[in-house]
Protein backbone atom coordinates (compact mmCIF):
# COMPACT_ATOMS: atom_id res chain seq x y z
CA UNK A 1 15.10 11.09 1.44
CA UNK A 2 17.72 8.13 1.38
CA UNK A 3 20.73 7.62 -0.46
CA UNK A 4 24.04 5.62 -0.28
CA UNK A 5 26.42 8.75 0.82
CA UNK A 6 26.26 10.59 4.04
CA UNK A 7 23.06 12.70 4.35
CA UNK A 8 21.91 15.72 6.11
CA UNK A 9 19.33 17.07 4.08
CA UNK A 10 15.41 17.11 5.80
CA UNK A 11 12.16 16.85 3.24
CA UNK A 12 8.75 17.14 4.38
CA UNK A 13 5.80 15.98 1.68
CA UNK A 14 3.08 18.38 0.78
CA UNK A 15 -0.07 16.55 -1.15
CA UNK A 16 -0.51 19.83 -3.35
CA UNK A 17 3.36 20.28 -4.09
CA UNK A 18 5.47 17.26 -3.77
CA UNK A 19 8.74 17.27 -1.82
CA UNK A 20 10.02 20.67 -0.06
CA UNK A 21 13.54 20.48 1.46
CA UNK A 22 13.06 22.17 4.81
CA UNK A 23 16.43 23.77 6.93
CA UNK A 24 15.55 23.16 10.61
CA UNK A 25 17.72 24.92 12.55
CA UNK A 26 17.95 21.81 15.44
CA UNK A 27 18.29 18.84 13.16
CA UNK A 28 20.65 15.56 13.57
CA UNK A 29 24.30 15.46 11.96
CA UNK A 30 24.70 13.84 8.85
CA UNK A 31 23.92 9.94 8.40
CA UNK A 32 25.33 7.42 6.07
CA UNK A 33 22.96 5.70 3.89
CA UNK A 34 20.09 6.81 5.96
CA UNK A 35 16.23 6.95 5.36
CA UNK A 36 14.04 8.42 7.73
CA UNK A 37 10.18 10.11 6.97
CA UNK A 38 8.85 12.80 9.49
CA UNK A 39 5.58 14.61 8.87
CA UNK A 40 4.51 16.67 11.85
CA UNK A 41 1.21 17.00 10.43
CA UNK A 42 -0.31 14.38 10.44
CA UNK A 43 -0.71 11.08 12.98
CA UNK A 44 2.66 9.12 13.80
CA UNK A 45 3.82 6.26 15.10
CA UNK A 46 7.58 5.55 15.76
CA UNK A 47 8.88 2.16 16.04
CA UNK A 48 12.95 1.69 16.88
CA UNK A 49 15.21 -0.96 17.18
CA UNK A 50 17.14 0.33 20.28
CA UNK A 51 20.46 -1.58 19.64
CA UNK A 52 20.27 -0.78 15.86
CA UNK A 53 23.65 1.00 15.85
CA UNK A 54 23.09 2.79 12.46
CA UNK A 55 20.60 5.05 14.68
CA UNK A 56 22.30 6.95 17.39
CA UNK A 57 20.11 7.33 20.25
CA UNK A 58 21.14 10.90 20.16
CA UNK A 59 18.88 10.98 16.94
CA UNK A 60 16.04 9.04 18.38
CA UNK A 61 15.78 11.35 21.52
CA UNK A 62 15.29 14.72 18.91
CA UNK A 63 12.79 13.14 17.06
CA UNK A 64 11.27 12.39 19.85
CA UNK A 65 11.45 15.79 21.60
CA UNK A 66 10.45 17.20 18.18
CA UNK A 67 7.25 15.36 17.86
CA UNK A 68 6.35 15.96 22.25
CA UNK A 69 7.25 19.77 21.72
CA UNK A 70 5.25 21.06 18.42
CA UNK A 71 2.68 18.93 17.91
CA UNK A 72 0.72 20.23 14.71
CA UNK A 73 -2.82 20.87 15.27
CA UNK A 74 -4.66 17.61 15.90
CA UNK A 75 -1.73 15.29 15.71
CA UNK A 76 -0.96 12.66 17.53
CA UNK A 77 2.46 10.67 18.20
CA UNK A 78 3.30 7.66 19.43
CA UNK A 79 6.93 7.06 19.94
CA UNK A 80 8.07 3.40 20.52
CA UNK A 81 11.54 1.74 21.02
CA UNK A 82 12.22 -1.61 21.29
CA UNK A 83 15.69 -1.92 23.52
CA UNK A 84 16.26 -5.83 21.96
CA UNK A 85 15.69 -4.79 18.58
CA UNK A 86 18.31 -4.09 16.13
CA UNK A 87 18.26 -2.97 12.12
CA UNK A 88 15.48 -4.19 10.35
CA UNK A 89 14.23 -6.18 13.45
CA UNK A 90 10.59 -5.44 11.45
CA UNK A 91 11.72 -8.02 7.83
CA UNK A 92 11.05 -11.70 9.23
CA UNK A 93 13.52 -12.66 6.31
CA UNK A 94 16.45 -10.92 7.67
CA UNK A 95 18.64 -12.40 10.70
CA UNK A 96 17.92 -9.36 12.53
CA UNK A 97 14.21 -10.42 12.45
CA UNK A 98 13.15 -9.89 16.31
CA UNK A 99 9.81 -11.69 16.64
CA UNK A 100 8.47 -10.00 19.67
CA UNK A 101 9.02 -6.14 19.02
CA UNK A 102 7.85 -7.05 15.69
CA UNK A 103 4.87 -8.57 16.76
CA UNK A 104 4.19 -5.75 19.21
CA UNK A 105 5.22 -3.08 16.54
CA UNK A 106 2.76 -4.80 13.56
CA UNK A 107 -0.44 -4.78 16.44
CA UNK A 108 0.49 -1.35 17.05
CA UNK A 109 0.34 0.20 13.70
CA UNK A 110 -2.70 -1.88 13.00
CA UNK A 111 -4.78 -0.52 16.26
CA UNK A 112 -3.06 2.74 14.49
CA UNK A 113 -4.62 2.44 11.24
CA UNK A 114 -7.74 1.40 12.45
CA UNK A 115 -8.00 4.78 14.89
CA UNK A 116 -7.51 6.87 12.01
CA UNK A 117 -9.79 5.14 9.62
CA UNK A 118 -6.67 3.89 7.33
CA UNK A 119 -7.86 0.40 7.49
């Protein structure tokens, strides 16, 4: 979920039932106006800007030992960080539009989609 306050609530999204709030017993310290989506479940891929400083790598290295350590059954992950990337390095109308990572990020998701029939 996201919000404008600091954060530490986790929600995982169930077709049949909406939103559950899940209490993980490892999860990160609160965030400020944060917004992050996790769904073990199913296929992911990851993209990061590594010098976004609103993400501490501390939070980047539990997802990704989360997703290596319980996969669900059939999943797949895919965890990428981009170390020249910063916030919103993905929105080419932002000045933190990085051209290269999100280049490399939008080929990945596509191959991604693709794989998994989503496009």
């Amino acid at each position: 979920m996201s919000g404008t306050g600091v954060l530490d609530d986790t929600w995982e999204w169930r077709s049949a039932s909406g939103w559950n709030e899940l209490h993980p017993t490892n999860a990160p310290s609160a965030r400020y106006a944060t917004a992050m989506v996790y769904d073990q479940a199913h296929h992911v891929v990851v993209l990061y800007g590594g010098a976004d400083t609103g993400i501490p790598a501390e939070t980047i290295e539990q997802m990704r030992r989360a997703l290596a350590s319980a996969p669900a059954p059939g999943s797949e992950s895919q965890f990428v960080v981009y170390p020249d990337a910063s916030h919103a390095f993905f929105a080419d109308y932002r000045p933190s539009y990085h051209e290269r990572s999100a280049q490399d990020g939008w080929a990945r998701c596509q191959d991604w989609f693709k794989k998994y029939g989503l496009s």
